[in-house]
Protein backbone atom coordinates (compact mmCIF):
# COMPACT_ATOMS: atom_id res chain seq x y z
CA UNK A 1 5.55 12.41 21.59
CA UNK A 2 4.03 10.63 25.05
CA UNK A 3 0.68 10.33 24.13
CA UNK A 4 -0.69 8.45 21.03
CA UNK A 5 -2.91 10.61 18.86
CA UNK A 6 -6.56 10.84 19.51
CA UNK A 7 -8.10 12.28 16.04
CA UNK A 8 -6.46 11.13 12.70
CA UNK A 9 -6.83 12.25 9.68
CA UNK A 10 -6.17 9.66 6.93
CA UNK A 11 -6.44 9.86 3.10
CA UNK A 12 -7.31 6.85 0.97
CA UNK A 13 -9.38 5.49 3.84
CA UNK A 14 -11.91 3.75 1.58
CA UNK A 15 -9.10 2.08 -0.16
CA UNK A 16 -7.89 -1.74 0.86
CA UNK A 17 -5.10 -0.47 2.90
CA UNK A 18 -7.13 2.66 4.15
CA UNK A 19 -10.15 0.34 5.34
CA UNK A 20 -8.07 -1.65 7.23
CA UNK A 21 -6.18 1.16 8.71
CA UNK A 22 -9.96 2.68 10.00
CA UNK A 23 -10.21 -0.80 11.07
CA UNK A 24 -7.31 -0.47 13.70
CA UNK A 25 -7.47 2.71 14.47
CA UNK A 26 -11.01 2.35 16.06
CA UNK A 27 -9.59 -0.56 17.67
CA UNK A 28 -7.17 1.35 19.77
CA UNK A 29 -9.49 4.41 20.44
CA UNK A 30 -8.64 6.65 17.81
CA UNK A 31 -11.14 9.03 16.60
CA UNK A 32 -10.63 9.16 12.29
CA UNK A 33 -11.64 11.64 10.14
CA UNK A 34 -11.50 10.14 6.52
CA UNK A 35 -11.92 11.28 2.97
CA UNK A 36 -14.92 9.44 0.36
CA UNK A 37 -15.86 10.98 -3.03
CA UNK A 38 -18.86 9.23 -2.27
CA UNK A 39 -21.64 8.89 0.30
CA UNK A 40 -20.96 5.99 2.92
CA UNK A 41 -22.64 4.57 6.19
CA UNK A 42 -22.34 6.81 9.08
CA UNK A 43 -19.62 4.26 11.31
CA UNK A 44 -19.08 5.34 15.13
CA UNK A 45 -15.90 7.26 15.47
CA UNK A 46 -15.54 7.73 11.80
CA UNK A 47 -16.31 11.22 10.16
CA UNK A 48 -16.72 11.03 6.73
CA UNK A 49 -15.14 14.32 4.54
CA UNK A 50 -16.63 14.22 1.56
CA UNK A 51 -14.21 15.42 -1.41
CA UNK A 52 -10.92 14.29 -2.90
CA UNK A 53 -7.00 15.35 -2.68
CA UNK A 54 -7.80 17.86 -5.37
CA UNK A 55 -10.61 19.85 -3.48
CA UNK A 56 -8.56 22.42 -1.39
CA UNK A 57 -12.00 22.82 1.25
CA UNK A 58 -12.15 19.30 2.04
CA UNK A 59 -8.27 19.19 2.48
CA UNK A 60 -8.75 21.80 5.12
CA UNK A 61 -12.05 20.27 6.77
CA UNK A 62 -10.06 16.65 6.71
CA UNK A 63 -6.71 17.85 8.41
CA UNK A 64 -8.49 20.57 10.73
CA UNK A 65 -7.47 20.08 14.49
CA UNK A 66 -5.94 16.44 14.44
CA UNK A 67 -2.99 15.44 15.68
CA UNK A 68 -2.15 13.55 13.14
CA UNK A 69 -2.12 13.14 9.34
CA UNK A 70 -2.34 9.68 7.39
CA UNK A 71 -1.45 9.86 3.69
CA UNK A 72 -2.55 6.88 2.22
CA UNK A 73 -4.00 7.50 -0.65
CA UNK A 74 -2.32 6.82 -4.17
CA UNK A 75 -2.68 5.34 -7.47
CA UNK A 76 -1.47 2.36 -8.81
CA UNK A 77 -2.87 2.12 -12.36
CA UNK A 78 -2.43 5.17 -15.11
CA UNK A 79 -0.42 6.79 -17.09
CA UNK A 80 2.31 9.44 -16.74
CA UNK A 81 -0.24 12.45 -16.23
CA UNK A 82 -2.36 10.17 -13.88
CA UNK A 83 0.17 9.65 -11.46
CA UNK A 84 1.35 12.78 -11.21
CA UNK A 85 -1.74 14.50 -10.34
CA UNK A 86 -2.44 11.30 -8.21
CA UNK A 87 0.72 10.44 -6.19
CA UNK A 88 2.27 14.20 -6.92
CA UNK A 89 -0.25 16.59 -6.62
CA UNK A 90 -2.01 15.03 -4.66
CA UNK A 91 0.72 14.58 -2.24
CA UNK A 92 2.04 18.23 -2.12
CA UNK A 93 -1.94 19.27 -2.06
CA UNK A 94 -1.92 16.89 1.46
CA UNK A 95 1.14 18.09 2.86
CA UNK A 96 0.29 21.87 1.93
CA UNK A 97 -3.21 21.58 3.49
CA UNK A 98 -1.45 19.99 6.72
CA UNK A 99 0.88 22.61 7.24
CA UNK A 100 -1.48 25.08 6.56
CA UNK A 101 -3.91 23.76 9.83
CA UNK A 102 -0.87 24.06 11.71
CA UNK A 103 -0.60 20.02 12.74
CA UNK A 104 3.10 18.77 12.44
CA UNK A 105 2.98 14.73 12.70
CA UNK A 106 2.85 13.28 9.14
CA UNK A 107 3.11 9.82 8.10
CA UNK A 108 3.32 8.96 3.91
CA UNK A 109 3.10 5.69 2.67
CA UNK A 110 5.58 5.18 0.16
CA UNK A 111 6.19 2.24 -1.78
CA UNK A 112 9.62 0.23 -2.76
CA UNK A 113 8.93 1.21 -6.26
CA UNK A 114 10.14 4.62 -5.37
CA UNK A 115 13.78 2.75 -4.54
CA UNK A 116 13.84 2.69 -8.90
CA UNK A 117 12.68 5.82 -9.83
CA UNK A 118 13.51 5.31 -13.82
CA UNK A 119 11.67 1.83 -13.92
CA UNK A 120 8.11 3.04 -13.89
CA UNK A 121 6.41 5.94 -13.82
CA UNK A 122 4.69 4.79 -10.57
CA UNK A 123 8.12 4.84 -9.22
CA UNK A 124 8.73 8.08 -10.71
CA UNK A 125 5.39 9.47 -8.94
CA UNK A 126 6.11 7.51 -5.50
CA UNK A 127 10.00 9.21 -5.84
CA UNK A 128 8.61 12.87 -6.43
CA UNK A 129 6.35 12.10 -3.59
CA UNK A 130 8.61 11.44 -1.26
CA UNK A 131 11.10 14.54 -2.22
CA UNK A 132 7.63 16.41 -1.35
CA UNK A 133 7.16 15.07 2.11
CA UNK A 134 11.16 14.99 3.20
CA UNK A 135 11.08 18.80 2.37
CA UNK A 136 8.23 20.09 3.97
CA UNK A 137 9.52 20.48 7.72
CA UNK A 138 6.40 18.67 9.09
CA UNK A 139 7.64 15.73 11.77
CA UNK A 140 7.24 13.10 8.82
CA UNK A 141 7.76 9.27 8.76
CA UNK A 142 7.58 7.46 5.57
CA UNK A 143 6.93 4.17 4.94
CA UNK A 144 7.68 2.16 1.79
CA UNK A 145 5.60 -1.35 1.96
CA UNK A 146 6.21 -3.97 -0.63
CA UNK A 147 3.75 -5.90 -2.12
CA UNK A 148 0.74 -6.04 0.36
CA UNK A 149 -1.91 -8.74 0.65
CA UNK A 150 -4.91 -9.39 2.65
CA UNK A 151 -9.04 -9.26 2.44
CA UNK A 152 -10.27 -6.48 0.23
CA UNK A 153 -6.98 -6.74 -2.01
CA UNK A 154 -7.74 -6.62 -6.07
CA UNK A 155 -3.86 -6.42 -6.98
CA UNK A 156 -3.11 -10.06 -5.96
CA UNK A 157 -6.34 -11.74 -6.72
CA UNK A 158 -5.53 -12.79 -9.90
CA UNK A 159 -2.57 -14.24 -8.71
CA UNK A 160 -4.65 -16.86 -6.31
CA UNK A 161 -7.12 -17.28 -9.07
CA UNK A 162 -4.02 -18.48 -11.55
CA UNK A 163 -3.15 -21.30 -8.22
CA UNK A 164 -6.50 -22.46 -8.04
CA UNK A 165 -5.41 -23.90 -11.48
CA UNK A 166 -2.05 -25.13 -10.01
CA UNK A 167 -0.35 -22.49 -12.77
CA UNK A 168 1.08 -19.24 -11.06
CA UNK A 169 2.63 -16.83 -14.36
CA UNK A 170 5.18 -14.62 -12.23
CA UNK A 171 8.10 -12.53 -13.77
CA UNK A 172 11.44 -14.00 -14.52
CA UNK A 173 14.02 -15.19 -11.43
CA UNK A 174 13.54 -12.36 -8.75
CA UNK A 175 13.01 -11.98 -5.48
CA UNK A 176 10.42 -9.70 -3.47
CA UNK A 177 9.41 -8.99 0.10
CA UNK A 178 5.62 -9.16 1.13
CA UNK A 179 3.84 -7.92 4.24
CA UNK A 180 0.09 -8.37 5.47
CA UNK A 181 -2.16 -5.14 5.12
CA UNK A 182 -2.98 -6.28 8.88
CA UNK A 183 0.77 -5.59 10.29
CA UNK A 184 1.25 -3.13 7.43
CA UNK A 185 -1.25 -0.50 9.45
CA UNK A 186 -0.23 -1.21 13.00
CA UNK A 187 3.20 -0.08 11.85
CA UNK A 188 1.36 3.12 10.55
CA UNK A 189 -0.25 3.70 13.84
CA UNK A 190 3.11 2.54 16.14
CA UNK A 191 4.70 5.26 14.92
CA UNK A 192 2.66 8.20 15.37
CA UNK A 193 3.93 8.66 19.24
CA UNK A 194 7.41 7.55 18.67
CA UNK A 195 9.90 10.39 18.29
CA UNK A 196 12.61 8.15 16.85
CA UNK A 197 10.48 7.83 13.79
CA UNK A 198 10.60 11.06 12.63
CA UNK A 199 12.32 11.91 9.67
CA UNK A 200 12.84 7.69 9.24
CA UNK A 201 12.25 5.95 5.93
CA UNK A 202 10.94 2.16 7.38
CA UNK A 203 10.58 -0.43 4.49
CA UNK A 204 8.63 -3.02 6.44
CA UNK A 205 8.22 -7.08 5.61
CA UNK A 206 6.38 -10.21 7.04
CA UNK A 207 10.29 -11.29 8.93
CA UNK A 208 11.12 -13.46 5.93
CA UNK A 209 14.69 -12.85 5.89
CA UNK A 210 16.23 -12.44 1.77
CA UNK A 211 12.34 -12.24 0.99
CA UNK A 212 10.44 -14.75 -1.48
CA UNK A 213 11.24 -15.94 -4.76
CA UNK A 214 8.63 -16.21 -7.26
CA UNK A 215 8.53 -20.43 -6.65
CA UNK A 216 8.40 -19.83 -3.49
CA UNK A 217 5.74 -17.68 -3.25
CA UNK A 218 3.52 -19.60 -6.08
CA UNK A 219 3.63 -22.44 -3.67
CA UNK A 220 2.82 -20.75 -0.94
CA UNK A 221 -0.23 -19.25 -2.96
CA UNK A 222 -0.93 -22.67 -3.72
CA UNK A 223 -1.08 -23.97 0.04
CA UNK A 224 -3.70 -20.74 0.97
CA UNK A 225 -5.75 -21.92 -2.22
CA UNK A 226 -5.59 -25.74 -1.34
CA UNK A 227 -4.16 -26.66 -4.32
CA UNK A 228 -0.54 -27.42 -5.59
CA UNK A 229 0.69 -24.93 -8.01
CA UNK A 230 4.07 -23.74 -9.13
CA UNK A 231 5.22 -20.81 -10.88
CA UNK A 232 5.53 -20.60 -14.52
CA UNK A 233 8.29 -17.60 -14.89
CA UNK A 234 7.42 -15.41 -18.32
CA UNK A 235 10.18 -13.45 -20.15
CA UNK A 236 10.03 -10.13 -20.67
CA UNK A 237 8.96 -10.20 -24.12
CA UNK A 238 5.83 -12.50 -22.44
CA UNK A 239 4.80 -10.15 -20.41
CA UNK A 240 5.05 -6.90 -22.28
CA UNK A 241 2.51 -8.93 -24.70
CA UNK A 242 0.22 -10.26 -21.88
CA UNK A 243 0.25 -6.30 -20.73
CA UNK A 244 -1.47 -5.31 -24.31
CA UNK A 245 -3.94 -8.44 -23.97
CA UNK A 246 -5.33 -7.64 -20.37
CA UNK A 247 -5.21 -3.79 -21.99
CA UNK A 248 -7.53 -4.67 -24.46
CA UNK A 249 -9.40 -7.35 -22.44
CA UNK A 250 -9.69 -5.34 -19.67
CA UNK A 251 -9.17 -1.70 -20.72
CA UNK A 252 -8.18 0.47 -17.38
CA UNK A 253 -9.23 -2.06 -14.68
CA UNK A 254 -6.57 -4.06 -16.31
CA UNK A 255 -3.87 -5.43 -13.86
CA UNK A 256 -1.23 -6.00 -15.82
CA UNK A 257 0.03 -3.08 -17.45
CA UNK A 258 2.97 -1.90 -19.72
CA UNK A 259 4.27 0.08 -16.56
CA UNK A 260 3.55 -2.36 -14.25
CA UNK A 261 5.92 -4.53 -16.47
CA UNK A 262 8.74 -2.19 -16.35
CA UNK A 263 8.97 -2.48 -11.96
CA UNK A 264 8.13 -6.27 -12.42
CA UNK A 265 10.79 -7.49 -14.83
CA UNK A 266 13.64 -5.87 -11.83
CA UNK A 267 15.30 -8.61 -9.90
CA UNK A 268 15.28 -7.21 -6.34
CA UNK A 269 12.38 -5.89 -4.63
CA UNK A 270 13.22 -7.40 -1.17
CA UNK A 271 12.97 -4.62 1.87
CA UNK A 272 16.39 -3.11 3.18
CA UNK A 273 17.13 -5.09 6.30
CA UNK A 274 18.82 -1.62 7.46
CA UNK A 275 15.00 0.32 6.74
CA UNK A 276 13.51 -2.11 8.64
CA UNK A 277 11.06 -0.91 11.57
CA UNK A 278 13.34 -0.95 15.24
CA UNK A 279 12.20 -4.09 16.94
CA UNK A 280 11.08 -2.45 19.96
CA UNK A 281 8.65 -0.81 17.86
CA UNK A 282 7.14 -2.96 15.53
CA UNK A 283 7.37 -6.77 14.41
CA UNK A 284 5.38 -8.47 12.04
CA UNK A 285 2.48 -10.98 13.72
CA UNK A 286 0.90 -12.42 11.16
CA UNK A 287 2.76 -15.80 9.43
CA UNK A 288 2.57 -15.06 5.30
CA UNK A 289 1.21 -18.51 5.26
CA UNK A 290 -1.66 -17.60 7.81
CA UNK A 291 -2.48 -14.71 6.29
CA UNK A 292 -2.31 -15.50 2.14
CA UNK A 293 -5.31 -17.98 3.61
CA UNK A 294 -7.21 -15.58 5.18
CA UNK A 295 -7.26 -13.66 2.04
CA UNK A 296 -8.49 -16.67 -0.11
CA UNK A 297 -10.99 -17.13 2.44
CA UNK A 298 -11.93 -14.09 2.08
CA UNK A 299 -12.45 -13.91 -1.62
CA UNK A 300 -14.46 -16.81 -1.28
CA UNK A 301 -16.67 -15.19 0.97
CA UNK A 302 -16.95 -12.20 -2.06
CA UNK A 303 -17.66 -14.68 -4.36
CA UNK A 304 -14.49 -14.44 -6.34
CA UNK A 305 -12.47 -17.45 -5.69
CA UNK A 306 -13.99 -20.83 -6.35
């Protein structure tokens, strides 16, 4: 495709990745059309569709004459039945609503978790998901982040709150890739025109090459924080028992759950150097360093990091 996209339609858009993705896609011009379940401020260039992935008639309004679809959306905490009617259904309701309005360019974000389909059932969902996409003859890219940080996040705040106390509780020895949610959604938008990246699986990072290691990245929590911490690695039986505590403490908004364990508690979640995004197309711009500070800045600013 010459010509980059003019109206997008993007799922999940009031979400931390989604916001940021509105973010950038103004920023280059785009026009978005985005899904809310609830009322929001009317933003220029930004046309709200109120509904959800299960409403059929918003599905249509959302995806109705753009040139592109954004599938964002997806859920990260529930049980068995929650993700599939979250990251399942919701995905086949997406693509079926997009091939319906007769617009072929389709981008799905994945995850890594889908790599390990019989670790979670997140990975289960994120695996079924994908099946979907890569069989529904749209021009689809996928892309499977890893962990993602930046302003707005709520899935690694706990993690700077446990450096501000110099004391970072991370799974056992492991190591994981991380990219910023800022160069996570310019990849999402640098491949809409590029014809190469259709029918590509791209599992992104911030460059680091063999990824972090969980002392590694406590420390580096530590530095955005301004405090030296270190990582205090938990065994599995550890963690399985601090997923029933932060159940009961925090009920569903809990982080730390008994599926969450089961993805954790594997050794290698670094990105496949041979998925990684062609160079001419995308590289990432923002240091890990850089941007794990701008997020603690930013939860400072929200009141939630002392």
């Amino acid at each position: 495709m010459r010509n980059r996209h003019r109206t997008l339609a993007i799922t999940g858009g009031t979400g931390f990745v989604g916001r940021h993705l509105i973010d950038a896609a103004l920023a280059q011009g785009h026009v978005v059309r985005a899904l809310t379940r609830a009322p929001r401020p009317p933003r220029d260039g930004v046309h709200w569709i109120y509904g959800a992935l299960e409403k059929p008639v918003a599905l249509a309004q959302l995806v109705a004459g753009a040139d592109a679809v954004l599938h964002v959306a997806g859920v990260v905490n529930a049980d068995r039945e929650g993700f599939r009617l979250g990251n399942v259904a919701g995905t086949l309701a997406i693509v079926e609503a997009t091939r319906a309005a007769g617009v072929r360019r389709f981008v799905h974000v994945s995850s890594l978790a889908a790599r390990e389909p019989g670790l979670s059932d997140y990975g289960w969902s994120k695996a079924r998901a994908e099946t979907i996409v890569a069989a529904s003859a749209l021009d689809w890219t996928m892309i499977r982040p890893p962990a993602i940080f930046g302003p707005g996040d709520r899935e690694m705040l706990d993690l700077f709150k446990w450096a501000r106390r110099g004391l970072v509780p991370l799974p056992p020895a492991g190591r994981f890739s991380v990219v910023a949610a800022q160069d996570l959604v310019r990849l999402l938008l640098a491949v809409l025109p590029d014809d190469e990246s259709q029918a590509a699986i791209y599992e992104p990072d911030d460059g680091r090459p063999q990824g972090w290691s969980h002392v590694e990245f406590a420390e580096a929590l530590g530095h955005a924080v301004g405090r030296r911490a270190r990582a205090q690695p938990l065994p599995a039986w550890a963690m399985h028992v601090g997923a029933r505590l932060d159940h009961l403490l925090r009920g569903a908004n809990a982080k730390l759950t008994a599926d969450r364990v089961g993805y954790m508690l594997h050794p290698d979640w670094v990105s496949d150097p041979a998925r990684r995004p062609p160079k001419h197309l995308w590289r990432p711009q923002l240091a890990t360093l850089d941007g794990l500070a701008i997020a603690a800045e930013s939860y400072r600013e929200e009141g939630l990091l002392a």
